[in-house]
C-alpha atoms as a PDB file:
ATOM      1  CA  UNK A   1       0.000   0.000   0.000  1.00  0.00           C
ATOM      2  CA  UNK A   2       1.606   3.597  -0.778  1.00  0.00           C
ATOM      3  CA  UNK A   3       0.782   5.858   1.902  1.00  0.00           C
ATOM      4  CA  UNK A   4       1.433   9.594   2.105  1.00  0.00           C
ATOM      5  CA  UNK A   5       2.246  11.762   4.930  1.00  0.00           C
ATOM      6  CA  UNK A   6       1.329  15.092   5.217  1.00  0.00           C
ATOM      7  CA  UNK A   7       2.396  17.208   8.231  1.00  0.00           C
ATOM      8  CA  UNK A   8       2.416  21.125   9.574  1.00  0.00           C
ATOM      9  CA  UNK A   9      -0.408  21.775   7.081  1.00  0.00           C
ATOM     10  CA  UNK A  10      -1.702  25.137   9.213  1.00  0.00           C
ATOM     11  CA  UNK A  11      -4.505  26.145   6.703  1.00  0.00           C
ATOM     12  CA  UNK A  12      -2.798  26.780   3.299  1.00  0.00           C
ATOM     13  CA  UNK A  13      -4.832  25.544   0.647  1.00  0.00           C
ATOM     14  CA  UNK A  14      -2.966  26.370  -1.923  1.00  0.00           C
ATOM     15  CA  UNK A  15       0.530  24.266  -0.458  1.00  0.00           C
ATOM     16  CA  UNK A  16      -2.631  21.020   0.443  1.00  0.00           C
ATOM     17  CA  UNK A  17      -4.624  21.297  -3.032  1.00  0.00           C
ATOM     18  CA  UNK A  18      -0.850  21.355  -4.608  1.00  0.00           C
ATOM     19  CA  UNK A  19       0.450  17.876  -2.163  1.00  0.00           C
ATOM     20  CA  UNK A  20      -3.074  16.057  -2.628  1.00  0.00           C
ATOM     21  CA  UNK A  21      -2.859  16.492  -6.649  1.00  0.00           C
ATOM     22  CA  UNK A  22       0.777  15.206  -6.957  1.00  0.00           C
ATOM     23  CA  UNK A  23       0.007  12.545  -3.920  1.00  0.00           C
ATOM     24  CA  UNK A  24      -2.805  10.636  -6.350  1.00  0.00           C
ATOM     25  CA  UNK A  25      -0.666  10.917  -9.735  1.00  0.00           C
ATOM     26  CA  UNK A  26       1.841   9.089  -7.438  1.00  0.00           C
ATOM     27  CA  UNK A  27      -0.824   6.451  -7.022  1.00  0.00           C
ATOM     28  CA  UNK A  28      -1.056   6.968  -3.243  1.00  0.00           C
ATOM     29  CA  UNK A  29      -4.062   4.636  -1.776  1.00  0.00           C
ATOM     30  CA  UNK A  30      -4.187   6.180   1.985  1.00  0.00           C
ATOM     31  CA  UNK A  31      -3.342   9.449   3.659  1.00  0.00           C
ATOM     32  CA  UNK A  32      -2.381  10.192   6.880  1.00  0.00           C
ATOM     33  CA  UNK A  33      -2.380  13.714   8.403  1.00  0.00           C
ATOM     34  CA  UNK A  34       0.458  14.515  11.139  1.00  0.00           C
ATOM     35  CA  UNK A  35      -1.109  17.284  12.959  1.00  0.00           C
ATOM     36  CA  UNK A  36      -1.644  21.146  12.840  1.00  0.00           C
ATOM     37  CA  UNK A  37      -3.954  21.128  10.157  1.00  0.00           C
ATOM     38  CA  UNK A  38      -4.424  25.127  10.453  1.00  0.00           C
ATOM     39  CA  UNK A  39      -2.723  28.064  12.622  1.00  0.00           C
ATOM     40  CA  UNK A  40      -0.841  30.599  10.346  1.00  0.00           C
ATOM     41  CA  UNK A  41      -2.847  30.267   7.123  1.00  0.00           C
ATOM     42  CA  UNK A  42      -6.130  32.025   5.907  1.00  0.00           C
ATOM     43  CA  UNK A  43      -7.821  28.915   4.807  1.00  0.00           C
ATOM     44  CA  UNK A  44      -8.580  26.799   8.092  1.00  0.00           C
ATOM     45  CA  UNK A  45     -11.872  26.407   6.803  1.00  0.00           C
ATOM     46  CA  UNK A  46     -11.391  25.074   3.453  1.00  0.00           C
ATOM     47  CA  UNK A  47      -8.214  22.694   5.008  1.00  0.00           C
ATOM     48  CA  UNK A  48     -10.562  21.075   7.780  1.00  0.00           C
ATOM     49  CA  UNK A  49     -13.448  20.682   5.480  1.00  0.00           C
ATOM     50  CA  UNK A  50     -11.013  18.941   2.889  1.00  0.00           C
ATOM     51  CA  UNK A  51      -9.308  16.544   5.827  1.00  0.00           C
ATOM     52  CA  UNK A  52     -12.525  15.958   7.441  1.00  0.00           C
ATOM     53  CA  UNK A  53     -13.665  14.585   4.195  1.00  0.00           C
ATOM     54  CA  UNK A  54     -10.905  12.289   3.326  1.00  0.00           C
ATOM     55  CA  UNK A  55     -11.134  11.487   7.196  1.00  0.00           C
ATOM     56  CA  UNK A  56     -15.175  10.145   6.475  1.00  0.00           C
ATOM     57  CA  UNK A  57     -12.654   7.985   3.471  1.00  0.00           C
ATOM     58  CA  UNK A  58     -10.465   6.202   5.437  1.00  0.00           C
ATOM     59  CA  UNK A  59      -7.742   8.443   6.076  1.00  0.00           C
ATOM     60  CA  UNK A  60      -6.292   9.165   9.461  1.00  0.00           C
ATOM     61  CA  UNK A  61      -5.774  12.209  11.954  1.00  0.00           C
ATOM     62  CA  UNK A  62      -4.044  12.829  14.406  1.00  0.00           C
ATOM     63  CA  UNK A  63      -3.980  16.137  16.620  1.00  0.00           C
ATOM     64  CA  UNK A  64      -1.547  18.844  16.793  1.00  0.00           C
ATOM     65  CA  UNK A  65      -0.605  21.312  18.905  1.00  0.00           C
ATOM     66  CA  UNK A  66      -1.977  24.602  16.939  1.00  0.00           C
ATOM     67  CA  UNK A  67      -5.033  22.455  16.306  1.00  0.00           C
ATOM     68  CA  UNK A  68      -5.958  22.008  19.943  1.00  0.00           C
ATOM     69  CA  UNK A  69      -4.980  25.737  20.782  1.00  0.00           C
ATOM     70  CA  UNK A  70      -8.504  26.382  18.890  1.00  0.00           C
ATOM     71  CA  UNK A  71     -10.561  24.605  21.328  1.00  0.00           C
ATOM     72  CA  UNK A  72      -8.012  24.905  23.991  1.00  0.00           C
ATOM     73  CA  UNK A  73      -6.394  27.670  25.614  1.00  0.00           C
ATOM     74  CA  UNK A  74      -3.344  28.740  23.403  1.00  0.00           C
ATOM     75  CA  UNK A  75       0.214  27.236  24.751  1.00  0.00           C
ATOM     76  CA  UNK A  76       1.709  29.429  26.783  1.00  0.00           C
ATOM     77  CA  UNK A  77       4.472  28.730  24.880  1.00  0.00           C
ATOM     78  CA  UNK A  78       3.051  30.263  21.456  1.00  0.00           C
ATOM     79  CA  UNK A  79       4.807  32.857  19.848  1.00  0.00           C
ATOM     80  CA  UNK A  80       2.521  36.312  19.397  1.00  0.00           C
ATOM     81  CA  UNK A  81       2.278  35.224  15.851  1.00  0.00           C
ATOM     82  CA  UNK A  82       0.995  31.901  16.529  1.00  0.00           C
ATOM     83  CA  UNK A  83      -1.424  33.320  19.304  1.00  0.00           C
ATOM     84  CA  UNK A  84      -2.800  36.157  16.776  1.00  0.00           C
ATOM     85  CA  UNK A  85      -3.526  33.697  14.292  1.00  0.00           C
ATOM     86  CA  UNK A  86      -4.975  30.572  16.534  1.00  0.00           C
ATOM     87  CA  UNK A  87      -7.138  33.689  18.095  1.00  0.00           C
ATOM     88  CA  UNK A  88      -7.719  34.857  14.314  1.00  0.00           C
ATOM     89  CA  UNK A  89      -9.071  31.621  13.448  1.00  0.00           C
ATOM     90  CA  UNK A  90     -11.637  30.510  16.033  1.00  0.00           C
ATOM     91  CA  UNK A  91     -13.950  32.458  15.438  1.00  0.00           C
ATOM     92  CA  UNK A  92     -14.421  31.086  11.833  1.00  0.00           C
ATOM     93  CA  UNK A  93     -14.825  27.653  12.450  1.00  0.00           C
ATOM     94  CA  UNK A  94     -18.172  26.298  12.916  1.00  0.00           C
ATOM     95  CA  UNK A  95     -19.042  23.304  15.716  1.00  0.00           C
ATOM     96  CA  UNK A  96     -18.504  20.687  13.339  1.00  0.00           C
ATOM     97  CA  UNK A  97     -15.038  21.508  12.760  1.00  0.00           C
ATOM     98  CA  UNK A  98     -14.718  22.312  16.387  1.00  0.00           C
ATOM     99  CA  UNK A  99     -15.972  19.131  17.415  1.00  0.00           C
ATOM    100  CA  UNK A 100     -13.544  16.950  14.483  1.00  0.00           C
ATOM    101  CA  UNK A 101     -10.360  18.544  15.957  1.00  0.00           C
ATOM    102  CA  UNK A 102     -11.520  17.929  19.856  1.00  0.00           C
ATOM    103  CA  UNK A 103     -12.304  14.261  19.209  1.00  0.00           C
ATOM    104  CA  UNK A 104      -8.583  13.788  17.271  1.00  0.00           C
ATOM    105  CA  UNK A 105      -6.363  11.225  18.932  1.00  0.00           C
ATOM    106  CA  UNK A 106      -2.938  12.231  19.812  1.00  0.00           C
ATOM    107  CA  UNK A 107      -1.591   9.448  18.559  1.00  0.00           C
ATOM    108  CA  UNK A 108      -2.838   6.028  16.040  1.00  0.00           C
ATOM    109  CA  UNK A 109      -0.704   2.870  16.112  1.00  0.00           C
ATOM    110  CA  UNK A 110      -1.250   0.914  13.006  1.00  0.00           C
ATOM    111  CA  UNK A 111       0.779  -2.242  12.873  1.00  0.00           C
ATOM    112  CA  UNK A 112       4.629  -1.333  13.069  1.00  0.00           C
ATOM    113  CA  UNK A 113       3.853   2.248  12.384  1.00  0.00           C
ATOM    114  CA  UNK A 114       3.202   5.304  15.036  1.00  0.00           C
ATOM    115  CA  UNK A 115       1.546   8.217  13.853  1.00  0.00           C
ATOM    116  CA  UNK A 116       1.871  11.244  16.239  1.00  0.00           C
ATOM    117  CA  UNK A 117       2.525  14.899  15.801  1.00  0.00           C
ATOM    118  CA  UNK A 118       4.960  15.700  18.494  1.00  0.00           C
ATOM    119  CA  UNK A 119       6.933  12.821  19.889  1.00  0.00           C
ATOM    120  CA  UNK A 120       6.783   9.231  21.303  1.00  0.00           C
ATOM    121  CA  UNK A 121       7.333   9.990  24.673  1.00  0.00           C
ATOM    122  CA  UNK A 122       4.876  12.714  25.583  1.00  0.00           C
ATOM    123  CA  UNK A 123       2.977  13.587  22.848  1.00  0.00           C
ATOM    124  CA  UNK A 124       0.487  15.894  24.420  1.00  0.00           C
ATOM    125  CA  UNK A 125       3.112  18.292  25.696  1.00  0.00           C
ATOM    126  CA  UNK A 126       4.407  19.203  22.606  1.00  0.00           C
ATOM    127  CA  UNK A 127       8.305  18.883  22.536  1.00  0.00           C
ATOM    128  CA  UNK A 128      10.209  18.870  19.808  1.00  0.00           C
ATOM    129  CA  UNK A 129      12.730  16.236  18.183  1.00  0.00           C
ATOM    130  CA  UNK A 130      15.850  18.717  17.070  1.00  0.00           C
ATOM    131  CA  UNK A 131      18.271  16.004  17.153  1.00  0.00           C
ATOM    132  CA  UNK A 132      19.478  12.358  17.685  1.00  0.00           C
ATOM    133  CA  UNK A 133      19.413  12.795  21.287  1.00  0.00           C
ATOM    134  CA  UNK A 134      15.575  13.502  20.726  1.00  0.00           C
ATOM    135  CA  UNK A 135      15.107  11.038  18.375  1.00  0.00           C
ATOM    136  CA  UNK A 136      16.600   8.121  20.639  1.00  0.00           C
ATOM    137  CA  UNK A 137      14.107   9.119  23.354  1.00  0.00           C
ATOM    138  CA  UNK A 138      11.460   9.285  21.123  1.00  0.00           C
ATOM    139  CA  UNK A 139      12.438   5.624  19.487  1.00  0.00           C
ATOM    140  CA  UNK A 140      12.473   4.461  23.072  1.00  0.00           C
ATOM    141  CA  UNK A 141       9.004   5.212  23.933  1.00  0.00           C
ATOM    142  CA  UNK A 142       7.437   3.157  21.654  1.00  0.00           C
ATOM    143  CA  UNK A 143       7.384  -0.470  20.565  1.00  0.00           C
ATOM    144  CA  UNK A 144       6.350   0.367  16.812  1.00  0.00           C
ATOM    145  CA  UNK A 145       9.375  -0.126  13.892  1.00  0.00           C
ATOM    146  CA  UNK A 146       8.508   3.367  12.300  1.00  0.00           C
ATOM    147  CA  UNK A 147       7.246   6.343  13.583  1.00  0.00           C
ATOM    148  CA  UNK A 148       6.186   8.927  11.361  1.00  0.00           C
ATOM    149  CA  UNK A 149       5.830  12.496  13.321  1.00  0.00           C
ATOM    150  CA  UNK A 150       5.663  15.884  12.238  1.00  0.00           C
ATOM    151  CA  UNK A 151       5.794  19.537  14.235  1.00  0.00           C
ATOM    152  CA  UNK A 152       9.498  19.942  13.438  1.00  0.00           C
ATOM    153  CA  UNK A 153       8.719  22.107   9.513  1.00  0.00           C
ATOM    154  CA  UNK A 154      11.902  20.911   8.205  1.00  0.00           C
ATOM    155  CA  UNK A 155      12.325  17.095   6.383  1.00  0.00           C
ATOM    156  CA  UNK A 156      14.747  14.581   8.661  1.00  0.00           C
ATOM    157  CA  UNK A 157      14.966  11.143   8.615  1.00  0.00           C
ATOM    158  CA  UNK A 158      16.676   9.142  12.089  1.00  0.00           C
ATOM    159  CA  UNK A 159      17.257   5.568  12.036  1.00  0.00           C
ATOM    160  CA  UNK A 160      18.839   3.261  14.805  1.00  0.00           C
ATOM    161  CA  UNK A 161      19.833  -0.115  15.125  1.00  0.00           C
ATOM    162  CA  UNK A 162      19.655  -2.680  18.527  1.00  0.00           C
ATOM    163  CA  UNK A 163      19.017   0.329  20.879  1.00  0.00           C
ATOM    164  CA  UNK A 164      23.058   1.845  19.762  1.00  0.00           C
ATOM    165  CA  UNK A 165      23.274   5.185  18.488  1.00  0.00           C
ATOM    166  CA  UNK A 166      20.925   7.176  16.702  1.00  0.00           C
ATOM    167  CA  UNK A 167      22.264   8.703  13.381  1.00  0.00           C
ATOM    168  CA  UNK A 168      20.204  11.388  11.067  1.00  0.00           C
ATOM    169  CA  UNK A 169      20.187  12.244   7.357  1.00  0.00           C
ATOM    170  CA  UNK A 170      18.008  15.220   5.473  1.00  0.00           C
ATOM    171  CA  UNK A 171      16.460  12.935   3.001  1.00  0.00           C
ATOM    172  CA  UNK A 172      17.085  13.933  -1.051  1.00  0.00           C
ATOM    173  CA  UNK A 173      13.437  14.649  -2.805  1.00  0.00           C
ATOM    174  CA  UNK A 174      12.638  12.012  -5.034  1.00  0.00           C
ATOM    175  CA  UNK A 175      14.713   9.306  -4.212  1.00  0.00           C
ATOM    176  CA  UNK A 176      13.444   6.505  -2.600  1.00  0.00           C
ATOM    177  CA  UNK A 177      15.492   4.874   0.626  1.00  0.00           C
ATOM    178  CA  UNK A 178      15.038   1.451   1.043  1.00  0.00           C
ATOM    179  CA  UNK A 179      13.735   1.262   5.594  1.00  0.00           C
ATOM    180  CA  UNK A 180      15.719  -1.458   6.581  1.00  0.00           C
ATOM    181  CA  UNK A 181      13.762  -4.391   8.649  1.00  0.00           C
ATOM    182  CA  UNK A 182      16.842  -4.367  11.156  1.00  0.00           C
ATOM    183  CA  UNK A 183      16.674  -0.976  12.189  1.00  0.00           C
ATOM    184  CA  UNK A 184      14.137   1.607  13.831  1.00  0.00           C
ATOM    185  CA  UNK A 185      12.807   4.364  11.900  1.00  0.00           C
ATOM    186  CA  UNK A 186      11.340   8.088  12.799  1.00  0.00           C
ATOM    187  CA  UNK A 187      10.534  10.079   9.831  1.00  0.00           C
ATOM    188  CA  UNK A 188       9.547  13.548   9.754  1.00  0.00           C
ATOM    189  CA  UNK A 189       7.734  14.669   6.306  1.00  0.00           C
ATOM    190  CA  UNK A 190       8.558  18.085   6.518  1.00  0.00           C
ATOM    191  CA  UNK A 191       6.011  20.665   6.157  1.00  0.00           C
ATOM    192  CA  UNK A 192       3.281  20.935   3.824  1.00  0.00           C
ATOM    193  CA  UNK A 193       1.917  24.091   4.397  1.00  0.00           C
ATOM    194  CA  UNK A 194       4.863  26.252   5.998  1.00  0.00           C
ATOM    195  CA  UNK A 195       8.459  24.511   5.335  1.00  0.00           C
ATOM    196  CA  UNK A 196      11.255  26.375   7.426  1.00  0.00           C
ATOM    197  CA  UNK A 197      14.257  24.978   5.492  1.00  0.00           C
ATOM    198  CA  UNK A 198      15.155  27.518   2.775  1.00  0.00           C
ATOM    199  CA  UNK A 199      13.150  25.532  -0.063  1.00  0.00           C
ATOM    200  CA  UNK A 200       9.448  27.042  -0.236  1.00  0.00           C
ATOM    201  CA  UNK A 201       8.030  24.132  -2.006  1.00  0.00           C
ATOM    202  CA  UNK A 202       5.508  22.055   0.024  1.00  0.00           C
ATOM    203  CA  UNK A 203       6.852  18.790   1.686  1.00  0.00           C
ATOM    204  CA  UNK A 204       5.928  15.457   2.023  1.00  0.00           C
ATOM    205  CA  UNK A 205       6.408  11.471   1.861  1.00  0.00           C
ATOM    206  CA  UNK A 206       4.807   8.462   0.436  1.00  0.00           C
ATOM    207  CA  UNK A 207       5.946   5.172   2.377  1.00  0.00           C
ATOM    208  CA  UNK A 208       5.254   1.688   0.159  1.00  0.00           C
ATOM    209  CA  UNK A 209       4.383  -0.473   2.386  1.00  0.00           C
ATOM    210  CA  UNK A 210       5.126  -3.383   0.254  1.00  0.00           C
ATOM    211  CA  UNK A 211       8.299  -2.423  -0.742  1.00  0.00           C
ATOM    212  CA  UNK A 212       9.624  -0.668   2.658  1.00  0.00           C
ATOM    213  CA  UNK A 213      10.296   2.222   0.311  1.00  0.00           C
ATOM    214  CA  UNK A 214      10.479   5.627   2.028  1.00  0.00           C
ATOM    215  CA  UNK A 215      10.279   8.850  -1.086  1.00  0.00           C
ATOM    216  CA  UNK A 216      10.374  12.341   0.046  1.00  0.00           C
ATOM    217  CA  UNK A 217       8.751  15.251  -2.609  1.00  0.00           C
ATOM    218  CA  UNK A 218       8.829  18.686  -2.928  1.00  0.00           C
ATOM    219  CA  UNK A 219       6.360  20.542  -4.640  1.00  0.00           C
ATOM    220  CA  UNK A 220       6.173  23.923  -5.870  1.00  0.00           C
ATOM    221  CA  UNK A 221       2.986  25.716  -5.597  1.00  0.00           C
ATOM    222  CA  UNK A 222       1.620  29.509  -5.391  1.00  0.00           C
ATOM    223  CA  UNK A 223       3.108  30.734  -2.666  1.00  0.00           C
ATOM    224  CA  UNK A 224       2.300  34.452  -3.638  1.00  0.00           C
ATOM    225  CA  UNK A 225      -1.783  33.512  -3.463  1.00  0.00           C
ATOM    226  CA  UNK A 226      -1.151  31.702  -0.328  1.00  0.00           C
ATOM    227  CA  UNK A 227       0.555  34.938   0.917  1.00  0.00           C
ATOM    228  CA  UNK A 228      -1.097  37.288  -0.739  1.00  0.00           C
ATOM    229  CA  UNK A 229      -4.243  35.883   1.537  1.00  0.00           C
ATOM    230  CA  UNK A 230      -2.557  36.369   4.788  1.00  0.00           C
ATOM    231  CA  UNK A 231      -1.927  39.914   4.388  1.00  0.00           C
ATOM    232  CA  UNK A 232      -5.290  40.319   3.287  1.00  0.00           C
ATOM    233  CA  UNK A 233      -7.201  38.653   6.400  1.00  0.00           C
ATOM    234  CA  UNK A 234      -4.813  40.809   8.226  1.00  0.00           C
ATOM    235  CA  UNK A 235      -2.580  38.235   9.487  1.00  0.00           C
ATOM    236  CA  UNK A 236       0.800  39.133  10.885  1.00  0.00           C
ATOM    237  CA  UNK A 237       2.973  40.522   7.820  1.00  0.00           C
ATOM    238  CA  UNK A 238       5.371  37.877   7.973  1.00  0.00           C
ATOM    239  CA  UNK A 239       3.624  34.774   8.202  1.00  0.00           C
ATOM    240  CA  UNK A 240       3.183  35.267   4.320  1.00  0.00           C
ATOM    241  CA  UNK A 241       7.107  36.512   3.916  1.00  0.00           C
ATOM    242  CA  UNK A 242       7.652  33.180   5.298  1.00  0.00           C
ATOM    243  CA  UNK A 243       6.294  31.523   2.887  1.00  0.00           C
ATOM    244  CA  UNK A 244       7.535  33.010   0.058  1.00  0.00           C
ATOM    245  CA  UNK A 245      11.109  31.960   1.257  1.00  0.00           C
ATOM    246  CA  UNK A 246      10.237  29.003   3.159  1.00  0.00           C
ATOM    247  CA  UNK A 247      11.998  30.012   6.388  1.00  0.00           C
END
């Protein structure tokens, strides 16, 4: 089964419509969504509507931080950007919407494969996985082969064998790397809808389950419409700069 991930989404429809398109000519037969589904973006709606449908289809959800801010009390931890725009978009989601992100599960086992937003180890509180030492704690806390985890915007792969050291590559777009049965995987997607790492192309991954093959993609979209929008719903200036250099 070819499976795509799609992470750090935060209400860009133009980066989702862009990753969805590419994800079936790919021949992707599942999708799973990595958490914060909005925050940042001026299309929360649109994006919810969209994953709540594929949701009704078989795909699967799992809650991020940004998306339980809306029916939550912001982080205290949340930049003033982040704040303005979870506080910007709560208002314009209806109780459907409300009630889809409230019921999300922070995290979905699925045979050898963890799906959570965060981390392994606590993924209700949010912390991040910035490097092996991370990773290794993160691999620790759960049983599963592969864990496939988002919140970080920028595309890493980590892999560790027999509980040694933990070692980390930035995967090439495109090329497919072969997830070896004798090791331990975490993958992080990257960022669909707000990539931080100098490329402003939207991220994300198809994993073959058949095959154990692992292909990260980059695709371009129109990151002056998606920015354009921001400034005009009078979001913070910069969270559209940001996209249009994918920092």
């Amino acid at each position: 089964m070819r499976i795509a991930f799609f992470a750090d989404i935060h209400s860009n429809r133009e980066a989702l419509e862009a990753c969805l398109h590419h994800s079936i000519l790919q021949g992707v037969e599942r999708n799973v969504f990595l958490g914060d589904l909005i925050g940042y973006g001026a299309d929360p709606e649109w994006v919810l509507d969209t994953i709540m449908h594929h949701h009704e289809n078989g795909a699967i959800v799992v809650l991020g931080n940004h998306d339980e801010a809306v029916y939550k009390k912001p982080d205290r931890d949340m930049h003033d950007d982040a704040r303005y725009a979870v506080e910007w978009t709560q208002p314009r989601l209806n109780n459907s919407q409300i009630k889809f992100l409230s019921e999300l599960p922070l995290r979905i086992e699925e045979l050898d494969r963890l799906y959570v937003h965060a981390n392994a180890w606590a993924p209700g509180q949010w912390d991040y996985i910035t490097d092996t030492f991370d990773a290794g704690r993160s691999l620790a806390a759960t049983l599963c082969r592969l864990t496939f985890c988002g919140h970080v915007h920028e595309p890493c792969l980590y892999h560790q064998i027999r509980k040694k050291s933990v070692n980390a590559f930035v995967p090439q777009p495109g090329i497919g790397i072969p997830l070896s049965t004798q090791r331990s995987w975490l993958i992080i997607p990257g960022s669909v809808g707000q990539p931080r790492d100098g490329n402003p192309a939207a991220c994300y991954s198809i994993y073959d389950s058949s095959r154990g093959m692992l292909t990260y993609f980059r695709v371009p979209y129109d990151t002056a419409a998606a920015a354009k929008k921001i400034r005009e719903a009078g979001l913070p200036e910069w969270l559209g700069a940001r996209l249009e250099l994918g920092v």
